[in-house]
Protein backbone atom coordinates (compact mmCIF):
# COMPACT_ATOMS: atom_id res chain seq x y z
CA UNK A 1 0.00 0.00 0.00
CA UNK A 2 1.44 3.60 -0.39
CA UNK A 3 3.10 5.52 1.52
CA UNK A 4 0.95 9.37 1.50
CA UNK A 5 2.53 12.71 2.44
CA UNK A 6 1.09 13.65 5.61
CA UNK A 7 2.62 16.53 7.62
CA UNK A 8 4.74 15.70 10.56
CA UNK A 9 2.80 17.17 13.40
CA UNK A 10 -0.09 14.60 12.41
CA UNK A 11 2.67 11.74 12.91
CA UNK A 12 3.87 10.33 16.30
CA UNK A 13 7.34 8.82 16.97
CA UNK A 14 6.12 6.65 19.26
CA UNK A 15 3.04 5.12 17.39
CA UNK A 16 5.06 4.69 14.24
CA UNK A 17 7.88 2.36 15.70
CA UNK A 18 5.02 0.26 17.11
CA UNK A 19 2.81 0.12 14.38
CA UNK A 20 5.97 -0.44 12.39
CA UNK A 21 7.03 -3.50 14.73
CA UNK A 22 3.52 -5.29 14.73
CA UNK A 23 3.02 -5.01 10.88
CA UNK A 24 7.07 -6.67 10.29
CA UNK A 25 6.27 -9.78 12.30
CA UNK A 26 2.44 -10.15 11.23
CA UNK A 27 2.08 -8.66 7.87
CA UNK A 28 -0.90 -10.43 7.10
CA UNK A 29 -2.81 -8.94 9.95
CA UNK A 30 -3.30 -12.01 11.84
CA UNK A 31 -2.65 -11.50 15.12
CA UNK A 32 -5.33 -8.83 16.72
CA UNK A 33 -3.86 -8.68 20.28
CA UNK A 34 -2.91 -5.55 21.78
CA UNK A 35 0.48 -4.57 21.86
CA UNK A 36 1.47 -3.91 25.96
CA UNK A 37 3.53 -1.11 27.33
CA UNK A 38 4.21 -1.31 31.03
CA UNK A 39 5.09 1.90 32.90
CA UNK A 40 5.12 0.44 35.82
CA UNK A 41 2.60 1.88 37.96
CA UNK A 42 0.28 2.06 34.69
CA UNK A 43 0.45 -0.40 31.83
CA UNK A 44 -1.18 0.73 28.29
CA UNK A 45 -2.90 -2.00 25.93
CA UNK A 46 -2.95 -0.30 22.50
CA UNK A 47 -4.91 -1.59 19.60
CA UNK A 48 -3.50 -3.71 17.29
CA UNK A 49 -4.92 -1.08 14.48
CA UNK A 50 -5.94 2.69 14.96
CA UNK A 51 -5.53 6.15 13.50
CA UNK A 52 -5.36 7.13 10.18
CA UNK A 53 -6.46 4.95 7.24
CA UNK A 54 -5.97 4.80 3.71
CA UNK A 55 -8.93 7.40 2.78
CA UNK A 56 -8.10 9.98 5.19
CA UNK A 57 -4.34 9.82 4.61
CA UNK A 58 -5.08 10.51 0.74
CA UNK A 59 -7.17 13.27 1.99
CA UNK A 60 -4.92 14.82 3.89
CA UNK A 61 -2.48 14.72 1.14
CA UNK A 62 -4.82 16.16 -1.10
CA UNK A 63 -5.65 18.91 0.85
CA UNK A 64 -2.45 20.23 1.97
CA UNK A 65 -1.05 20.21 -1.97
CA UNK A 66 -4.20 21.79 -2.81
CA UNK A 67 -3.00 24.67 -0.54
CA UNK A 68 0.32 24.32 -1.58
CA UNK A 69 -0.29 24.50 -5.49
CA UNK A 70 -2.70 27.05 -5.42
CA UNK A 71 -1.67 29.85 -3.70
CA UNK A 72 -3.98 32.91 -3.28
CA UNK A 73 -6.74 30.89 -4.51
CA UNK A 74 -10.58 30.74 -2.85
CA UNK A 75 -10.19 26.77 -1.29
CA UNK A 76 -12.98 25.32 -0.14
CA UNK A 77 -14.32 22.25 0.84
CA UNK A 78 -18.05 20.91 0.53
CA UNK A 79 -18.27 19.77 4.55
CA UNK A 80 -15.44 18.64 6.79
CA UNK A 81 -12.65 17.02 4.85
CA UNK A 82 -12.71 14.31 7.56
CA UNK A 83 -14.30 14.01 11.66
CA UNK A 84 -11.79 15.25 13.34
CA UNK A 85 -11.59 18.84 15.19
CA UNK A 86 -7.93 19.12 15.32
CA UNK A 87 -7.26 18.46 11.35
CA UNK A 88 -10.40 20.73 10.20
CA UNK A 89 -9.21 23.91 12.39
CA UNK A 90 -5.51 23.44 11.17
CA UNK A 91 -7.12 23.46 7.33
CA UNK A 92 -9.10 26.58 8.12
CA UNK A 93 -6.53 28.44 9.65
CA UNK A 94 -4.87 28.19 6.29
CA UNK A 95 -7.88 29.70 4.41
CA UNK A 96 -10.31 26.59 3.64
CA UNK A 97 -13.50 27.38 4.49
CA UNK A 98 -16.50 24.26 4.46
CA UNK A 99 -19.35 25.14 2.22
CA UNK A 100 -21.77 23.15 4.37
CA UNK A 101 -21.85 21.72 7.94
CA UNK A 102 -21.62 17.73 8.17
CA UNK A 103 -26.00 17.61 8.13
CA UNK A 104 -25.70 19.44 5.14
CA UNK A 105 -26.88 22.64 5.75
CA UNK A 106 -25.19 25.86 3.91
CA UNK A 107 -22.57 27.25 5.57
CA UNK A 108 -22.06 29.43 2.22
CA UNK A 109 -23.73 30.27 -0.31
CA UNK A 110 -23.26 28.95 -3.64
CA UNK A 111 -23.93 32.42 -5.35
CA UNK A 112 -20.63 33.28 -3.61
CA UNK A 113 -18.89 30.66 -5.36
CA UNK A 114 -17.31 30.89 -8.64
CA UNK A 115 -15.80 28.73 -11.42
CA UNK A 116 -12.45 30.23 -10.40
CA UNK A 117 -12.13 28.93 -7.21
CA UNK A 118 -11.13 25.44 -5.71
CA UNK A 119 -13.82 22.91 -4.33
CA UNK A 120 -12.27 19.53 -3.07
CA UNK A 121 -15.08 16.83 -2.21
CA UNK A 122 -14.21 15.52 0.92
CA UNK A 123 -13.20 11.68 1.33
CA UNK A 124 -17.60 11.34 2.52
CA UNK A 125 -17.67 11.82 -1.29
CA UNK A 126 -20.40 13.83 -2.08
CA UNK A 127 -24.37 13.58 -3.73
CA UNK A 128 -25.34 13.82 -7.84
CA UNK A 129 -27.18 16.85 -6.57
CA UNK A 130 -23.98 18.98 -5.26
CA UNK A 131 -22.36 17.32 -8.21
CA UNK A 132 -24.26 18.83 -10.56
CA UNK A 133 -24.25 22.19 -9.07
CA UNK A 134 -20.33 22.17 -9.10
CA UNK A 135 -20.81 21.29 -12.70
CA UNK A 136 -23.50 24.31 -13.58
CA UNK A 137 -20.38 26.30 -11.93
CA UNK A 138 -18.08 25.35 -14.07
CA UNK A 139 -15.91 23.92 -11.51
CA UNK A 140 -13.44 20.94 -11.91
CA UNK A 141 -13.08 18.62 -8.60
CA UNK A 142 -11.10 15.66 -10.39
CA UNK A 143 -7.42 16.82 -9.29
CA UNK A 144 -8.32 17.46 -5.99
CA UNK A 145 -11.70 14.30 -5.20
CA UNK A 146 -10.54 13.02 -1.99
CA UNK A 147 -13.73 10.48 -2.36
CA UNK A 148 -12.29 7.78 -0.45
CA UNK A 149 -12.19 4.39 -2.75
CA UNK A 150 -14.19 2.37 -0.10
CA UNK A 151 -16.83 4.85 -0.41
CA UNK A 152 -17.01 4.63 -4.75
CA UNK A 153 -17.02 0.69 -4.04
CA UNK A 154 -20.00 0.47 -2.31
CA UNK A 155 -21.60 2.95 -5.21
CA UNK A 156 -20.41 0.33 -7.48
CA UNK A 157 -22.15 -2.74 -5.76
CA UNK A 158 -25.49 -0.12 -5.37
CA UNK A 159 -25.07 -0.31 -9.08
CA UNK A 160 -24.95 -3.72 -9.47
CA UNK A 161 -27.60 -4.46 -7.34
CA UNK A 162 -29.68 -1.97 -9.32
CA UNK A 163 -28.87 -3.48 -12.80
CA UNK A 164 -30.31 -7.03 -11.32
CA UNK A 165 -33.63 -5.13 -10.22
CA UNK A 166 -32.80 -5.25 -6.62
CA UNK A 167 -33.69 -2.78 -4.08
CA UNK A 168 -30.55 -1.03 -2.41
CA UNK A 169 -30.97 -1.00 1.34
CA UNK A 170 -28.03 1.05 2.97
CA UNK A 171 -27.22 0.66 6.75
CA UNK A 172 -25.94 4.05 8.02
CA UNK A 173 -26.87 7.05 9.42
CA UNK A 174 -29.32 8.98 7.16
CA UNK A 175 -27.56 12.41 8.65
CA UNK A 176 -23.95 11.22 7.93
CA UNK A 177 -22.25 12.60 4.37
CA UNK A 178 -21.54 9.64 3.57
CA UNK A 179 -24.88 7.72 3.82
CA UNK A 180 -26.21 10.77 1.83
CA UNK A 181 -24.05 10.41 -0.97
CA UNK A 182 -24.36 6.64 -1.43
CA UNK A 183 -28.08 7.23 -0.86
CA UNK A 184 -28.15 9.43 -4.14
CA UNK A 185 -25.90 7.59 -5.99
CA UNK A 186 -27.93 4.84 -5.34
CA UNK A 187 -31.26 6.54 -5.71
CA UNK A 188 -30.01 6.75 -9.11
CA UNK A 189 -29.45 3.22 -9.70
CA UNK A 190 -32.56 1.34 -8.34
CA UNK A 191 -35.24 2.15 -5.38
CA UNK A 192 -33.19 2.93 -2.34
CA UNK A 193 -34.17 2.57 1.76
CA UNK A 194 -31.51 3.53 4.55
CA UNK A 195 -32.42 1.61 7.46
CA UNK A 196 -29.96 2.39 10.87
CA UNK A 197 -30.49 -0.20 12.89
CA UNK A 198 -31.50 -3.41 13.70
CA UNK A 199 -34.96 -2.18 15.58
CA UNK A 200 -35.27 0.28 12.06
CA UNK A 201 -35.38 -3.48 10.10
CA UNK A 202 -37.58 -5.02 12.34
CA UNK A 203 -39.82 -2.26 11.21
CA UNK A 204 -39.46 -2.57 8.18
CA UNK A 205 -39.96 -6.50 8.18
CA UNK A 206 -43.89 -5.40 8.64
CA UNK A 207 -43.84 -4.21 5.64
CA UNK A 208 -42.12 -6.65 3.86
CA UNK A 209 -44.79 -8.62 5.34
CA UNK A 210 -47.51 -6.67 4.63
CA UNK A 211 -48.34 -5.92 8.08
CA UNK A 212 -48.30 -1.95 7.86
CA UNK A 213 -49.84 -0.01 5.44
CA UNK A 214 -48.12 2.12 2.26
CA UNK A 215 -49.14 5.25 4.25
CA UNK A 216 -47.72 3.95 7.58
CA UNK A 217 -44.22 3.44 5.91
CA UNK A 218 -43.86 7.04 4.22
CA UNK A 219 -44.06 8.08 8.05
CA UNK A 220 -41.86 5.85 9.52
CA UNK A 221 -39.20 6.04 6.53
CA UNK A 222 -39.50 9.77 6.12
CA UNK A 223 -36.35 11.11 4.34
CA UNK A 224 -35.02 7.83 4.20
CA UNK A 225 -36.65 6.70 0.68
CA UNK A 226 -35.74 7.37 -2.85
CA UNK A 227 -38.61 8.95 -4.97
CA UNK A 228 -41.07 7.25 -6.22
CA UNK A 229 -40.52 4.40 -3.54
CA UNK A 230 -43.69 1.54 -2.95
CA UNK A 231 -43.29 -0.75 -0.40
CA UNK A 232 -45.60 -2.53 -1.76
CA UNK A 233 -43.61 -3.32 -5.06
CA UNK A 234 -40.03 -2.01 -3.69
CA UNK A 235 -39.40 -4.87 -1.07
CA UNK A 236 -39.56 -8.22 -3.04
CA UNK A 237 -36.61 -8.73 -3.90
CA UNK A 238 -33.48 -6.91 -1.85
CA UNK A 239 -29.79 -6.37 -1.54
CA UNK A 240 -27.80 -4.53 1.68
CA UNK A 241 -24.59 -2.25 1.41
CA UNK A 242 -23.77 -0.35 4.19
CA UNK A 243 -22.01 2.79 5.32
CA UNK A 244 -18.50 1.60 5.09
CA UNK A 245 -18.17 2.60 8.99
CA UNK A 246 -20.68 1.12 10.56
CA UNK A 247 -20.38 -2.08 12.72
CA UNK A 248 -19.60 -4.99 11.43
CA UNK A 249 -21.73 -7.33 13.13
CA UNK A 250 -24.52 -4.94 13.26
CA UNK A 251 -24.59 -4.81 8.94
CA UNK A 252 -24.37 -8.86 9.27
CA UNK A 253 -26.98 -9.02 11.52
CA UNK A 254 -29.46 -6.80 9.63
CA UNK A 255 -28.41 -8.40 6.43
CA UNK A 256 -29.32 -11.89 7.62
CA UNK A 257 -32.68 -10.51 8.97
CA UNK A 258 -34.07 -9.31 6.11
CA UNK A 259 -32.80 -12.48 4.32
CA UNK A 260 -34.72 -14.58 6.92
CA UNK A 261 -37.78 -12.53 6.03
CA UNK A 262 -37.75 -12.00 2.33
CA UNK A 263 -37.13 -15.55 1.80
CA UNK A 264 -39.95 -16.51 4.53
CA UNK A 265 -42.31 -14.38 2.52
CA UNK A 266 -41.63 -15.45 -0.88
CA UNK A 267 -41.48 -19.34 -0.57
CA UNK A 268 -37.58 -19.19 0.03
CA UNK A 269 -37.09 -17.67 -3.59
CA UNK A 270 -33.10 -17.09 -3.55
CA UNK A 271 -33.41 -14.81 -5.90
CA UNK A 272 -35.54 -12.53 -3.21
CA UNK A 273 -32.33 -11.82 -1.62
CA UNK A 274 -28.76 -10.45 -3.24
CA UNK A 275 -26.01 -11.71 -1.10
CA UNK A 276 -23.40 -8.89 -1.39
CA UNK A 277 -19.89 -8.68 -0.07
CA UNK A 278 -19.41 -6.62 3.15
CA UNK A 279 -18.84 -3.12 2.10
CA UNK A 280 -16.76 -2.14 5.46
CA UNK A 281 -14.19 -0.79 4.29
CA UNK A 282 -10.74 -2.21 5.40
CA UNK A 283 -9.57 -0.02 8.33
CA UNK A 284 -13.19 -0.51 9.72
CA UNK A 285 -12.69 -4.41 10.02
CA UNK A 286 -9.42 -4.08 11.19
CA UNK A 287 -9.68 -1.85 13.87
CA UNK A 288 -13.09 -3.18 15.25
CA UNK A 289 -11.62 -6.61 14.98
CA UNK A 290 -8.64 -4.97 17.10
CA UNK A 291 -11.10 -3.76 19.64
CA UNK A 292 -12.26 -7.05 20.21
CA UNK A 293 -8.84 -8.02 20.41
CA UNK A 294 -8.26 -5.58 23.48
CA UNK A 295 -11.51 -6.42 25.01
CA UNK A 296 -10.28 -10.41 25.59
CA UNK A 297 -7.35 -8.90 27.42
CA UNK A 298 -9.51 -7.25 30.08
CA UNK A 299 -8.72 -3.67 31.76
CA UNK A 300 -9.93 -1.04 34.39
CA UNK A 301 -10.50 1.32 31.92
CA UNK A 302 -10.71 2.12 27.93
CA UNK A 303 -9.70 5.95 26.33
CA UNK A 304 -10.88 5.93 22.35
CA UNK A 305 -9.81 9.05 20.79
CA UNK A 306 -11.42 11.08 18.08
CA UNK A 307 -13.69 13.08 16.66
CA UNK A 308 -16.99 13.12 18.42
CA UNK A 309 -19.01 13.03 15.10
CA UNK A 310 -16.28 10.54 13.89
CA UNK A 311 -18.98 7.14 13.29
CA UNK A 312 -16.28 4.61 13.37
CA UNK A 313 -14.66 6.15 16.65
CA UNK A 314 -18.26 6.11 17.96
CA UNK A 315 -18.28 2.15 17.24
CA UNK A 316 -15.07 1.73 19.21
CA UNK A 317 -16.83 3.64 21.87
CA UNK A 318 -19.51 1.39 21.67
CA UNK A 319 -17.38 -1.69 21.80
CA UNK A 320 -15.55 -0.97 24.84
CA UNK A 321 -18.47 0.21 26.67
CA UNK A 322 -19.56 -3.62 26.38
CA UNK A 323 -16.38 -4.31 29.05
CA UNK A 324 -15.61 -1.56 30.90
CA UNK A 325 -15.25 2.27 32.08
CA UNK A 326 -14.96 3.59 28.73
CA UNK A 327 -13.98 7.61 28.31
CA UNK A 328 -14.55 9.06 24.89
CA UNK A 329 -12.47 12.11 23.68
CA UNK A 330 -11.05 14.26 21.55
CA UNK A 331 -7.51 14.94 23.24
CA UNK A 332 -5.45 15.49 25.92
CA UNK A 333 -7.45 18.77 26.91
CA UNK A 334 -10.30 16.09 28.02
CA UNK A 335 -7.29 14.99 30.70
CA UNK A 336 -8.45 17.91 33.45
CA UNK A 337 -5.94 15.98 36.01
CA UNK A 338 -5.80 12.31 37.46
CA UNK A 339 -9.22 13.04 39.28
CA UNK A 340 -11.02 14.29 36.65
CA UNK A 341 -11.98 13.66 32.68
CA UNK A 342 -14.03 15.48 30.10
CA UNK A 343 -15.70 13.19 28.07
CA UNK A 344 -18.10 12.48 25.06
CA UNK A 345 -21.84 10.49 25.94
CA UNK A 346 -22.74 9.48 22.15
CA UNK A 347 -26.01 8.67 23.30
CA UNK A 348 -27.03 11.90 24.71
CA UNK A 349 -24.81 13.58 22.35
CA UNK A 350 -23.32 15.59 24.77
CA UNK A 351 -20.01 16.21 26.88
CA UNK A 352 -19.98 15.25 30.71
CA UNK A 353 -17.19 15.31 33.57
CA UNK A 354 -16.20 12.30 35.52
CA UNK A 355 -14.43 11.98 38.39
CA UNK A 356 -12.00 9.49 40.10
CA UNK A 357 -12.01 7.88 36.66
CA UNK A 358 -8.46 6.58 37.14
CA UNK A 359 -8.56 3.63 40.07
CA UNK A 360 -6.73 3.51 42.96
CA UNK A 361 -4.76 0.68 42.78
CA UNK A 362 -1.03 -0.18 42.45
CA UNK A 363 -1.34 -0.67 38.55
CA UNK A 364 -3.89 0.17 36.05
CA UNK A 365 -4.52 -1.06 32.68
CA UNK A 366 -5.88 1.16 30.30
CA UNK A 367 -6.95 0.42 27.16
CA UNK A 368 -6.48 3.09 24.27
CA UNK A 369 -7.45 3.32 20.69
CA UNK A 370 -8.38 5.91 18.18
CA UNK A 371 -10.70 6.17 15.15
CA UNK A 372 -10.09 5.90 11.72
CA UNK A 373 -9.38 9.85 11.74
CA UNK A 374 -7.58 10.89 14.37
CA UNK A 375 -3.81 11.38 13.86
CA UNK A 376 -1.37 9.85 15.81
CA UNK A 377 0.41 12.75 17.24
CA UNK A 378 -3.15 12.66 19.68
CA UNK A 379 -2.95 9.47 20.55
CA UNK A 380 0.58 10.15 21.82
CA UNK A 381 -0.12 12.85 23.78
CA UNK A 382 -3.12 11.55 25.42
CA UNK A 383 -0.44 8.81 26.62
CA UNK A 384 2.45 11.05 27.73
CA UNK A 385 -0.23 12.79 29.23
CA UNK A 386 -1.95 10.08 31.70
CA UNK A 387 1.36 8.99 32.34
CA UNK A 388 1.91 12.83 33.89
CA UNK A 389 -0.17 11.68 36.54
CA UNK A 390 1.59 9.07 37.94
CA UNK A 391 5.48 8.97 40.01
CA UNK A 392 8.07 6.89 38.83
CA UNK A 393 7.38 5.69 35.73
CA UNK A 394 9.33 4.16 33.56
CA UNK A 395 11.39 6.19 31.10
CA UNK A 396 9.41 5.42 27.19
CA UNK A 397 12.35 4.68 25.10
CA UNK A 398 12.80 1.55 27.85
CA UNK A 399 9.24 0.45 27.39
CA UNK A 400 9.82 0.56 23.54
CA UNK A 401 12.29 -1.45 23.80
CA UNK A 402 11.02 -4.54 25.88
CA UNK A 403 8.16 -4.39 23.81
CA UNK A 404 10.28 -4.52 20.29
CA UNK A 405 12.27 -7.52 22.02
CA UNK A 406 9.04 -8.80 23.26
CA UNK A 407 7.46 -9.08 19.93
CA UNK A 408 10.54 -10.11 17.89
CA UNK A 409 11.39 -12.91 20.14
């Protein structure tokens, strides 16, 4: 895979030697345990995989040559080039500006744009309706698309499933960028449903049943149908992609639901049902997979970094609060002292304080992992900073060290 040019203060010292030691002796991503630093009077279990994948690292790259190439030039990008604060605030400090907010409302208007400036879609990708606008403009988005490749695949199986007279049903977020532009891409292909969860399905089983009337679903799917959508016609023969960020098991779960029921309904027609590859994309699956591999260790606590609209930090979140304490934040900031945390409820949507979060007990394990969009540099200074708290800890460079000799041996 290629190597991308992402500036130096996204990059950790730290994080790249181990990242760089697990990926020599397990190439093939095999092995999902955590790799273990012991400070002594705290011991860190970090994810197997975290931080920045291939999307957001092509991006990034994008973005800063953008500014780079085009000097003195209006830059701007549709929404947030990725979810994460840190990234977004360094890229408007240099003069991008966002033309919407991640729900999609305007920010700016498009009068004020012309076919002279610079619009990068963001690596969400973006809907045939801003397309086409962008196109009325006159304005060229090829050199700088940061549409992460994940995100055109799943376009590509909507397309397929489309051509074969399917109906697309997409498992995301109907507010997230992304689900919106796979939801018009696929609108375009075939009659298209975004369901979000498994309760949303078992909804939508009573229609597949016929249980609910046509009137009943426009309510309960409002803004989540393609035009023109009837259940009754729409939902007899069905394929699922997903949001490529979404949980894994959560996707295979709804998938084999409305398999169960489709095929139920129809005399177990196979053809009722489109069997399509998962559509996670690859840093997804590995670092939830990782986060399960933490989770068999056991610990007192978990810290998941990121952005708190960030859906596949939100995931990890979700994960850890399965085992334990789990703190949810965007940086060291969060770290008020060893008594008290800042800290993200996705539920509730909103930030809370928490304190005595840290045990006392001779040693703590902490568990600590980032999403797919937080850079490294974070994650490292979250660490040096917990380990602030606490006397007589071991020096790093020793701790690297027994773990390189721990791994290679």
């Amino acid at each position: 895979m290629r190597e991308f040019e992402v500036p130096d203060f996204y990059r950790s010292p730290i994080i790249s030697q181990l990242k760089d030691i697990r990926k020599s002796l397990d190439p093939k991503k095999k092995d999902f345990t955590p790799t273990k630093l012991d400070f002594g009077p705290v011991r860190f279990l970090i994810a197997r995989h975290f931080g920045f994948c291939f999307g957001v690292e092509n991006a990034i790259e994008r973005a800063y040559k953008a500014i780079e190439e085009n000097p003195g030039k209006n830059i701007y990008f549709l929404s947030e080039m990725i979810h994460n604060p840190l990234v977004n605030s360094d890229l408007q400090s240099r003069g991008i500006n966002f033309i919407m907010d991640t729900k999609g409302n305007q920010l700016i208007d498009w009068s004020d744009i012309t076919s002279n400036d610079l619009v990068i879609v963001p690596a969400f990708g973006t809907t045939l309706e801003t397309k086409k606008i962008l196109n009325e403009k006159g304005i060229q988005t090829e050199e700088y698309n940061t549409t992460c490749p994940f995100v055109e695949r799943v376009w590509k199986m909507s397309k397929k499933l489309g051509d074969k007279d399917y109906t697309i049903v997409i498992h995301g977020k109907s507010n997230h960028e992304e689900t919106r532009a796979t939801f018009s891409h696929a609108s375009k292909e075939g009659p298209s449903l975004i369901v979000k969860n498994i309760q949303e399905t078992k909804v939508l089983e009573q229609y597949i049943r016929g249980e609910k009337t046509k009137e009943e679903f426009y309510i309960d799917f409002a803004g989540k149908y393609s035009e023109g959508f009837d259940p009754e016609i729409h939902l007899k023969r069905v394929g699922v992609v997903n949001q490529t960020t979404m949980l894994a098991s959560e996707t295979k779960e709804i998938a084999s639901y409305i398999k169960s029921v489709v095929e139920d309904v129809y005399n177990k027609d196979e053809k009722a049902f489109a069997d399509t590859r998962d559509s996670l994309c690859y840093a997804t699956n590995d670092n939830q997979s990782a986060t399960y591999g933490l989770l068999n260790e056991g610990a007192d606590l978990a810290i998941v970094v990121g952005g708190y609209n960030s859906s596949n930090t939100t995931h990890l979140v979700e994960l850890c609060e399965e085992k334990c304490p789990t703190y949810f934040i965007t940086g060291k900031d969060k770290l008020l002292n060893k008594n008290e945390i800042e800290h993200f409820d996705w539920r509730e949507k909103a930030e809370n304080k928490s304190i005595n979060y840290l045990p006392e007990k001779e040693k703590i394990d902490i568990i600590l992992t980032s999403g797919a969009s937080c850079p490294d540099s974070i994650v490292e200074a979250v660490m040096r900073t917990v380990l602030s708290f606490f006397k007589n800890t071991r020096p790093v460079e020793s701790v690297l060290k027994e773990a390189e000799e721990l791994y290679q041996n």
